[in-house]
C-alpha atoms as a PDB file:
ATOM      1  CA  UNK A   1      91.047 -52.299  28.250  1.00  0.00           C
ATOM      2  CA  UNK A   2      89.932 -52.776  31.809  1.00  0.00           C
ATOM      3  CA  UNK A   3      92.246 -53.707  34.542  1.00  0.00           C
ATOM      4  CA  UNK A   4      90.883 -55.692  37.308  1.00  0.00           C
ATOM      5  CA  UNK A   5      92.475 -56.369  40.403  1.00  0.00           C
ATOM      6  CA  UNK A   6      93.500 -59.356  41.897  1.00  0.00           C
ATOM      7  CA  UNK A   7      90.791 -61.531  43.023  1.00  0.00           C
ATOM      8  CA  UNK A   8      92.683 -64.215  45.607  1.00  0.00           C
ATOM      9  CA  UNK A   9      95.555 -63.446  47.842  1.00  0.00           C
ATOM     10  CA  UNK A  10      97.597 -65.679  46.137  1.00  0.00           C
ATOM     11  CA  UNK A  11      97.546 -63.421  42.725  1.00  0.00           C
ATOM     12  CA  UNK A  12      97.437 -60.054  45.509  1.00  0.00           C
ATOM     13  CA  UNK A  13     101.280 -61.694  46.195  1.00  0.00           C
ATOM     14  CA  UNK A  14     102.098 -61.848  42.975  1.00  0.00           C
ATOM     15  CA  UNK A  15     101.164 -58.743  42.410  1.00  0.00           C
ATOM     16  CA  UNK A  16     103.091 -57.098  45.457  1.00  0.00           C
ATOM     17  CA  UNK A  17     106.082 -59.177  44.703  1.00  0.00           C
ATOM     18  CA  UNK A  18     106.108 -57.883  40.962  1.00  0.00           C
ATOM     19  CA  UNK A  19     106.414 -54.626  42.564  1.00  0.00           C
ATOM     20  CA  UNK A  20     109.235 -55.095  44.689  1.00  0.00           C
ATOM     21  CA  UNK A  21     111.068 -56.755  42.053  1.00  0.00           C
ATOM     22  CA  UNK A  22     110.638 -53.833  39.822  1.00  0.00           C
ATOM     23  CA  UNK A  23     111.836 -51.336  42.232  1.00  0.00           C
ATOM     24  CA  UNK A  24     114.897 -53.455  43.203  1.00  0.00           C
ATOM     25  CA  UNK A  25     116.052 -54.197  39.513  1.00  0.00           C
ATOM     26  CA  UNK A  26     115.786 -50.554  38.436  1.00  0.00           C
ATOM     27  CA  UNK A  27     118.085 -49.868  41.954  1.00  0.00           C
ATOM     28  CA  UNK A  28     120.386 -52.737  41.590  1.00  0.00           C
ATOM     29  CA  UNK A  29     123.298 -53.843  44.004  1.00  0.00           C
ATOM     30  CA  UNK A  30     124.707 -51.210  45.722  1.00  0.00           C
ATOM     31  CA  UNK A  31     128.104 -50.778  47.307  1.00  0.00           C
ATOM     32  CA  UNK A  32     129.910 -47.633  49.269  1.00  0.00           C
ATOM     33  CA  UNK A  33     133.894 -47.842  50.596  1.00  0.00           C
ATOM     34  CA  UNK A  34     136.663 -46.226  52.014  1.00  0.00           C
ATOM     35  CA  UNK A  35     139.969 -46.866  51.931  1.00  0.00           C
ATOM     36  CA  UNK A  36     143.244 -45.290  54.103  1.00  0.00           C
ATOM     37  CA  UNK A  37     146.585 -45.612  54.800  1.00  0.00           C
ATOM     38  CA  UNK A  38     149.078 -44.768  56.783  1.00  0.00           C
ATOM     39  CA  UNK A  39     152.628 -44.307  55.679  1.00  0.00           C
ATOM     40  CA  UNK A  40     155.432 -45.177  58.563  1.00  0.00           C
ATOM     41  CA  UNK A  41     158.637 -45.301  56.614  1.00  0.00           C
ATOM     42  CA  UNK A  42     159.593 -45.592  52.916  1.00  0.00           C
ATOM     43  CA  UNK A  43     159.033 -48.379  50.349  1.00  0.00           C
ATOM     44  CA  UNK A  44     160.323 -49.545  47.301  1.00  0.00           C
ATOM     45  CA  UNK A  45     161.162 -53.352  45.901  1.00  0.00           C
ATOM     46  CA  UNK A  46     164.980 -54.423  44.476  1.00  0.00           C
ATOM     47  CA  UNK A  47     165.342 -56.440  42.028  1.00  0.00           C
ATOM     48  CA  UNK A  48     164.085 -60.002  43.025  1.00  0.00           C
ATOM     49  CA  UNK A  49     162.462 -58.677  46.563  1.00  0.00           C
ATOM     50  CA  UNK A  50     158.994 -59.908  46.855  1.00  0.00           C
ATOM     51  CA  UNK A  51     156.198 -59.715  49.503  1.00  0.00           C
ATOM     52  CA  UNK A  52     154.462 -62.648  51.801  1.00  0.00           C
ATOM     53  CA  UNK A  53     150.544 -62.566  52.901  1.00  0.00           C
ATOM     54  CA  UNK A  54     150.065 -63.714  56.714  1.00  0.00           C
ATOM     55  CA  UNK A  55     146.826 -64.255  58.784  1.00  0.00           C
ATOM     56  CA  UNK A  56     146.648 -62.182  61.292  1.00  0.00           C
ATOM     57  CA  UNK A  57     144.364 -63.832  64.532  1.00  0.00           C
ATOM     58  CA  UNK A  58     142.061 -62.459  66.342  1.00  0.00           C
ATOM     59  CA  UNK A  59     141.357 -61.374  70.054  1.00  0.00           C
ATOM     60  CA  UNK A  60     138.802 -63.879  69.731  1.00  0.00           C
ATOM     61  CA  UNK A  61     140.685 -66.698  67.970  1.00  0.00           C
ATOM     62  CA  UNK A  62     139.776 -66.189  64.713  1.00  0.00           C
ATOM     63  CA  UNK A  63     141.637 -66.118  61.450  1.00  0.00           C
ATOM     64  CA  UNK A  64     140.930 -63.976  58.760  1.00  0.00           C
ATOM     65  CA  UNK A  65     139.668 -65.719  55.943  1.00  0.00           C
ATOM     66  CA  UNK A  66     141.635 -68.046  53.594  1.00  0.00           C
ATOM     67  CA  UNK A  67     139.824 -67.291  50.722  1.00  0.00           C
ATOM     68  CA  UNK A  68     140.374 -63.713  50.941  1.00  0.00           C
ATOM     69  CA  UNK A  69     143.974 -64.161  51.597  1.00  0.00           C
ATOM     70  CA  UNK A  70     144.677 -66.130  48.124  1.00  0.00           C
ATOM     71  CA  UNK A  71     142.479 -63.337  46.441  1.00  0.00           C
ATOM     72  CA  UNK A  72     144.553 -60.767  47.832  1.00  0.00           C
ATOM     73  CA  UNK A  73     147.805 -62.659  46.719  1.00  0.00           C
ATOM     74  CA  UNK A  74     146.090 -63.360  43.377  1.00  0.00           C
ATOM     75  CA  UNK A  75     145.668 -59.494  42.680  1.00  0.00           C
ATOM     76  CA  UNK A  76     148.347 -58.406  44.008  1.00  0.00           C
ATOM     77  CA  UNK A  77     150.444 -60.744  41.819  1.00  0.00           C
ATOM     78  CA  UNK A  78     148.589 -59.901  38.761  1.00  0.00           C
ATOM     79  CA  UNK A  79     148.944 -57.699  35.940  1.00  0.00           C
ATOM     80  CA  UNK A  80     152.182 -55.635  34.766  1.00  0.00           C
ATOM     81  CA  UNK A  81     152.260 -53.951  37.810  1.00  0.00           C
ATOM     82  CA  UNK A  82     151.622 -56.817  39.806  1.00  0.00           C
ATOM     83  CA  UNK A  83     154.363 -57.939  42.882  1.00  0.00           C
ATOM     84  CA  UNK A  84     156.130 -61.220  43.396  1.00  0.00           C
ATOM     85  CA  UNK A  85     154.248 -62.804  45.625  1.00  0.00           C
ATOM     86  CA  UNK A  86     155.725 -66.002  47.869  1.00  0.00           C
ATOM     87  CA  UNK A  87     153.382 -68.313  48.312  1.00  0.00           C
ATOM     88  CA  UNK A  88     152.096 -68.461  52.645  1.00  0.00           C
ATOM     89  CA  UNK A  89     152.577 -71.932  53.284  1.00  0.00           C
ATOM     90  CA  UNK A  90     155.786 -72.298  51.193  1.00  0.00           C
ATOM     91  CA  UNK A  91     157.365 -69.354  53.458  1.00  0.00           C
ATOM     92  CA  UNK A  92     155.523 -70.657  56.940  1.00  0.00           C
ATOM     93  CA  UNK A  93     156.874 -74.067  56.047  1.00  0.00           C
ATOM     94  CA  UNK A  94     160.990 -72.943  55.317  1.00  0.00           C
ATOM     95  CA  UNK A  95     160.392 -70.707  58.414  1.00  0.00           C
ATOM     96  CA  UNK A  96     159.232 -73.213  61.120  1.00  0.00           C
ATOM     97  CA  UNK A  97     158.714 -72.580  63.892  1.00  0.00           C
ATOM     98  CA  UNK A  98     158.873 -69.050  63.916  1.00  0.00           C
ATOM     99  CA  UNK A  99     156.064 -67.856  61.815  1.00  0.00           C
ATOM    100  CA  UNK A 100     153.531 -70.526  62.852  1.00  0.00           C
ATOM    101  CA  UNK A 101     150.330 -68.448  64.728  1.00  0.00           C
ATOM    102  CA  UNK A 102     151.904 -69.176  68.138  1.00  0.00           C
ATOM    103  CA  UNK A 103     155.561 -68.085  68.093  1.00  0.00           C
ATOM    104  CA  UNK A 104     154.956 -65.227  65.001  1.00  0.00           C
ATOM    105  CA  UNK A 105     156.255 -61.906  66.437  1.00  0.00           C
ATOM    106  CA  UNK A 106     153.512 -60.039  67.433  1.00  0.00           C
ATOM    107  CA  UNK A 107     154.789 -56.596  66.132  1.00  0.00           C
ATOM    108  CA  UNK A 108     157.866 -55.083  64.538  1.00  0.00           C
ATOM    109  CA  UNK A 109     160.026 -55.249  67.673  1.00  0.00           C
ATOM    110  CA  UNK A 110     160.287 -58.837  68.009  1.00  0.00           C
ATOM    111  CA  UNK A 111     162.352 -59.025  64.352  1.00  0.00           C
ATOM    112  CA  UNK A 112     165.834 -58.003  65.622  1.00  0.00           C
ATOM    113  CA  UNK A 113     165.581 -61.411  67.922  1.00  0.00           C
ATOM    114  CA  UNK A 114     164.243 -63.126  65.735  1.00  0.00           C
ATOM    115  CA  UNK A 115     166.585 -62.696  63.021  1.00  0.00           C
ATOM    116  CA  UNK A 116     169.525 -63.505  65.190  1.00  0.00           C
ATOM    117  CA  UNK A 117     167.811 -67.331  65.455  1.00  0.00           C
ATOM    118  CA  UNK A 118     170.263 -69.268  63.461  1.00  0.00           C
ATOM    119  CA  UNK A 119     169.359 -69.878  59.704  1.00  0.00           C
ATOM    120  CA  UNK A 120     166.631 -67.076  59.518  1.00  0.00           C
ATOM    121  CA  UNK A 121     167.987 -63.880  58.122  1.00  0.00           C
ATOM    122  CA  UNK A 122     169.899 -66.106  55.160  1.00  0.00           C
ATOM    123  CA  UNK A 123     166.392 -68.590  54.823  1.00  0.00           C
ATOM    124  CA  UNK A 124     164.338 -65.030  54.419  1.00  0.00           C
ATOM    125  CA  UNK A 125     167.195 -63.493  52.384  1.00  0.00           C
ATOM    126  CA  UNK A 126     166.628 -66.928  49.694  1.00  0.00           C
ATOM    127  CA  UNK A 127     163.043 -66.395  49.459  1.00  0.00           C
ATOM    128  CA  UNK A 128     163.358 -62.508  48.466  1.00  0.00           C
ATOM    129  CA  UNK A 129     160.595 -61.845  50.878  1.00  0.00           C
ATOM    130  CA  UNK A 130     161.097 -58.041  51.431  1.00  0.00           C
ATOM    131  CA  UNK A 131     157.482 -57.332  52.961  1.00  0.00           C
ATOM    132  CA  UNK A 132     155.330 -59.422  55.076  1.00  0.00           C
ATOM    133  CA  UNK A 133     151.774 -57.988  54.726  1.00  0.00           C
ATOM    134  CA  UNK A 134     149.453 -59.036  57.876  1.00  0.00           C
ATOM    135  CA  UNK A 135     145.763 -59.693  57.191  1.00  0.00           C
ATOM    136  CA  UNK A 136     143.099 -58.603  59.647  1.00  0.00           C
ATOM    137  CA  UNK A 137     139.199 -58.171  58.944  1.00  0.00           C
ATOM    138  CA  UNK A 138     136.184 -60.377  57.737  1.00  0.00           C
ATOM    139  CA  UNK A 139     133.031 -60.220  56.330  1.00  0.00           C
ATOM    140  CA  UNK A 140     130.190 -60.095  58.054  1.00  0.00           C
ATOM    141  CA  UNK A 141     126.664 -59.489  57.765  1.00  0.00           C
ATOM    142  CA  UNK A 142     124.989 -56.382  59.376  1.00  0.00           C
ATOM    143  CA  UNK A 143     121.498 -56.293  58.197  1.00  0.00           C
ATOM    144  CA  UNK A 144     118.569 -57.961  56.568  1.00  0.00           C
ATOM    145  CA  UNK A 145     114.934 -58.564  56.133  1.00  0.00           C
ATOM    146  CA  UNK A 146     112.067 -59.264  53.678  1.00  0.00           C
ATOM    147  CA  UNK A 147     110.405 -62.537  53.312  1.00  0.00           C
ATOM    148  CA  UNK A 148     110.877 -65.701  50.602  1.00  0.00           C
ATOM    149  CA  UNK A 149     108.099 -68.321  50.384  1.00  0.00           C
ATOM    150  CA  UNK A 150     108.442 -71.167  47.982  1.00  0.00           C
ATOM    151  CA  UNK A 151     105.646 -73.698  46.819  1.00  0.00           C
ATOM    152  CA  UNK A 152     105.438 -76.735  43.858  1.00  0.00           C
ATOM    153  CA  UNK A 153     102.060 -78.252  42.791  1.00  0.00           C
ATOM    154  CA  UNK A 154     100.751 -80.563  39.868  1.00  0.00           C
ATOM    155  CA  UNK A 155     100.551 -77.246  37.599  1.00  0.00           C
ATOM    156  CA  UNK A 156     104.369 -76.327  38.939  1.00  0.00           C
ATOM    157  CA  UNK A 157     105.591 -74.251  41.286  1.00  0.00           C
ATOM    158  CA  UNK A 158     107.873 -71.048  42.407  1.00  0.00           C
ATOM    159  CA  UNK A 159     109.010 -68.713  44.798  1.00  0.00           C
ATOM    160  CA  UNK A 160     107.387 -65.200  45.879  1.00  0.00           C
ATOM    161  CA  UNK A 161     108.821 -62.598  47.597  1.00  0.00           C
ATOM    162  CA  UNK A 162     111.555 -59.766  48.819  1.00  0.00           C
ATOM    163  CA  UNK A 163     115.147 -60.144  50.547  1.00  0.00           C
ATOM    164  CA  UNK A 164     117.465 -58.412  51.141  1.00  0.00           C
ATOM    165  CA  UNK A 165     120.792 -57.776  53.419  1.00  0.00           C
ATOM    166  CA  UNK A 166     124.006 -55.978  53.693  1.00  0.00           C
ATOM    167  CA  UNK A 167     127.577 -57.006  54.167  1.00  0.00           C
ATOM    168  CA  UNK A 168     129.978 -55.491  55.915  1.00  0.00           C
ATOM    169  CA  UNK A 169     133.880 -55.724  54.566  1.00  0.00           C
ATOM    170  CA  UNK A 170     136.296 -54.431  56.709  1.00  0.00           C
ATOM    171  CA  UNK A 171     139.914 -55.496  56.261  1.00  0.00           C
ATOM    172  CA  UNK A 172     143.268 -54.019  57.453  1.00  0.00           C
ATOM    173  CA  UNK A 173     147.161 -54.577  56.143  1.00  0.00           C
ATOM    174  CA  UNK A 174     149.846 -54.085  58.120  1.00  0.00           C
ATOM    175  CA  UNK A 175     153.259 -54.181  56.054  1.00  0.00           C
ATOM    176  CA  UNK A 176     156.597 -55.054  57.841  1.00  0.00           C
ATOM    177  CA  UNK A 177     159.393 -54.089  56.239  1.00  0.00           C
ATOM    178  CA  UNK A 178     161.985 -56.857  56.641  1.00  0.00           C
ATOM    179  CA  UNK A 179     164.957 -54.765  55.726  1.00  0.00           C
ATOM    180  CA  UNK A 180     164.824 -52.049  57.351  1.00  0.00           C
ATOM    181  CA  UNK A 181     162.864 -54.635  60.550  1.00  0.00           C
ATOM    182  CA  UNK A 182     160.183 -51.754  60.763  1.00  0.00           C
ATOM    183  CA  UNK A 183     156.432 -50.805  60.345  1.00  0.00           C
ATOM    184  CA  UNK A 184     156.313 -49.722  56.918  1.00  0.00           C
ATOM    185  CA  UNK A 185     152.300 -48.600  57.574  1.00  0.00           C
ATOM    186  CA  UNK A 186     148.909 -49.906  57.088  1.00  0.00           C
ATOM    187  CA  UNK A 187     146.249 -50.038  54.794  1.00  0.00           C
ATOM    188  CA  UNK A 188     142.500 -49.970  55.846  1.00  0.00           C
ATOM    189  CA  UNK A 189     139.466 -50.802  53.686  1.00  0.00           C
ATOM    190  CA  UNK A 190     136.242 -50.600  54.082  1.00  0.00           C
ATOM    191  CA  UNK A 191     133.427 -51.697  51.850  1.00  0.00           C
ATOM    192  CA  UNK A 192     129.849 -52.242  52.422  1.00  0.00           C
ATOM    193  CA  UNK A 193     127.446 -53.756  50.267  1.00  0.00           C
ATOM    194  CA  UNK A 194     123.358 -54.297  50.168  1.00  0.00           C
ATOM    195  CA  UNK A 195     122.134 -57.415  47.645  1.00  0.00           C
ATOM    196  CA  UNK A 196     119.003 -58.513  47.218  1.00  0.00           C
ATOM    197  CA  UNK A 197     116.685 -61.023  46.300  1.00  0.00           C
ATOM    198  CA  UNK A 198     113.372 -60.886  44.347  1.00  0.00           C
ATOM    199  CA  UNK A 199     111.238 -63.589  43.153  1.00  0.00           C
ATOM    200  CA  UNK A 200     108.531 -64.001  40.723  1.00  0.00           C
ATOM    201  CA  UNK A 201     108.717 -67.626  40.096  1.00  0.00           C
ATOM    202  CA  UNK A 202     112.390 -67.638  39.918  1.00  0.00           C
ATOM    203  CA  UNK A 203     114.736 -65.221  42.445  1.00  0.00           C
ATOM    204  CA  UNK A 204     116.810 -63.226  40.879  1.00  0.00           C
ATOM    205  CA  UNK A 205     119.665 -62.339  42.769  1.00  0.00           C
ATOM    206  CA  UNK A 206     120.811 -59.050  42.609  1.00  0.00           C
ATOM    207  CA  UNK A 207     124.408 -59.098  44.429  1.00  0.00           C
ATOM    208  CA  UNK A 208     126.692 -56.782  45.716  1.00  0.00           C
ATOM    209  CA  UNK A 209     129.986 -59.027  46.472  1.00  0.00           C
ATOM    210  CA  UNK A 210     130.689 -57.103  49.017  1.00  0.00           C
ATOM    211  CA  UNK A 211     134.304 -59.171  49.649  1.00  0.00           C
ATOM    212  CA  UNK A 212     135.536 -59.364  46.407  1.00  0.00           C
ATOM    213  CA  UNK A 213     135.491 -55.726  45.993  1.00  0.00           C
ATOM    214  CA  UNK A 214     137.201 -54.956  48.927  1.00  0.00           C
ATOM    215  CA  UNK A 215     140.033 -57.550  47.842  1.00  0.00           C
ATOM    216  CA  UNK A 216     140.355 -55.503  44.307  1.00  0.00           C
ATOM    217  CA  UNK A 217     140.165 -52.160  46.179  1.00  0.00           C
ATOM    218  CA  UNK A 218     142.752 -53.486  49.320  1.00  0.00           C
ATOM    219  CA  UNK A 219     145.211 -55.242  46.573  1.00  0.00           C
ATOM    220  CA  UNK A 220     145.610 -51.916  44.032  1.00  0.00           C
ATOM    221  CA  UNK A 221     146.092 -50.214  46.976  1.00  0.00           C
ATOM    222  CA  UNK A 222     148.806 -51.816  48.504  1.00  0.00           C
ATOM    223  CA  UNK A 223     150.592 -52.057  44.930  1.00  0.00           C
ATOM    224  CA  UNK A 224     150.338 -48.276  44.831  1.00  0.00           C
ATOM    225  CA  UNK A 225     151.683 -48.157  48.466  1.00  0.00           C
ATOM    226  CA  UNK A 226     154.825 -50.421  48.385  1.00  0.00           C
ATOM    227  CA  UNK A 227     155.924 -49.782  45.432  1.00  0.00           C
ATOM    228  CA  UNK A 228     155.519 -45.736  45.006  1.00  0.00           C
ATOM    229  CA  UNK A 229     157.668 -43.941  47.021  1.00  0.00           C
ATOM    230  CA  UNK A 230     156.537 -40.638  48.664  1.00  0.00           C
ATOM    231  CA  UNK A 231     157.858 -37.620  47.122  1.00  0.00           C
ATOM    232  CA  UNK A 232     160.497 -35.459  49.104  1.00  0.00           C
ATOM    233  CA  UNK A 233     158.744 -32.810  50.975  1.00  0.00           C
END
């Protein structure tokens, strides 16, 4: 059988794009992370204690995402192991003012005031919060390239071509302890993720969801961290 090769630069796409499809399926998504933390004081949960997930802003003004702080709350929540988690706006809301973005203390030495304002210490004390764990990070993305082109005629139509790009997921928990009114530590992850995109008629997305495994890998993580105690040295 003779193989002939391509006669128009239409099937010389094709061709090319076949290629690059091949060699992207047989590498699929790919994803690298880190994660740290940093232990202040001890942990540990009574009976009944439970933890809170708070935004934390930016220098810029921004807020870290809402849909990664419900995912987060979800995991952390979930399973046998999983911590009682009070919902945000349920603990903002029996709170006001003093968790709302503008009078929130800014670190852990702003608690012994604040839980001399009347009604707080017995209003926290009725919600079991124990922990408030502050949210920073996002996701954004830090590379890209390759090239999509789409066209339909009487006979059909399709796309042709190579993309790709890489996300960047870098998120870090701080965890005040609201007993002891201290830094209990913080937990940074880390996790960065290339997808791509080939097409022979139809794309097929090959993705690396980047975020959602840096909520998985942040949430286990902070189970293991508030709820194991260190050892005695």
């Amino acid at each position: 059988m003779m193989l002939h090769k391509p006669s128009t630069p239409y099937a010389g796409m094709i061709l090319r794009s076949s290629l690059l499809a091949l060699t992207s399926l047989s590498l699929g998504a790919c994803v690298t992370s880190s994660i740290e933390g940093e232990r202040e004081g001890v942990t540990g949960l009574e009976t009944g204690e439970g933890v809170v997930i708070m935004a934390k802003s930016y220098h810029l003004g921004n807020e870290t995402e809402n849909d990664f702080i419900n995912c987060v709350g979800n995991s952390i929540g979930r399973g046998r192991e999983g911590l009682r988690v009070v919902p945000n706006q349920e603990f903002v809301d029996a709170l006001f003012p003093w968790f709302e973005p503008r009078t929130a203390p800014a670190d852990t030495k702003g608690l012994p005031d604040l839980m001399l304002r009347p009604g707080v210490a017995q209003m926290i004390k009725d919600k079991g919060v124990r922990y408030v764990i502050w949210l920073d990070g996002n996701t954004d993305r830090v590379a890209g390239g390759g090239s999509m082109s789409c066209a339909a005629g009487p006979g059909g139509g399709g796309c042709f071509g190579f993309a790709w790009w890489t996300n960047d997921a870098k998120y870090e928990a701080s965890v005040w302890d609201l007993s002891g009114l201290e830094d209990a530590g913080t937990v940074v992850a880390d996790f960065s993720g290339t997808s791509f995109l080939p097409a022979i008629i139809v794309p097929i997305p090959l993705l690396a969801r980047t975020q959602s495994k840096a909520c998985k890998g942040l949430s286990d993580q902070l189970k293991l961290f508030i709820i194991d105690e260190p050892e005695p040295i």
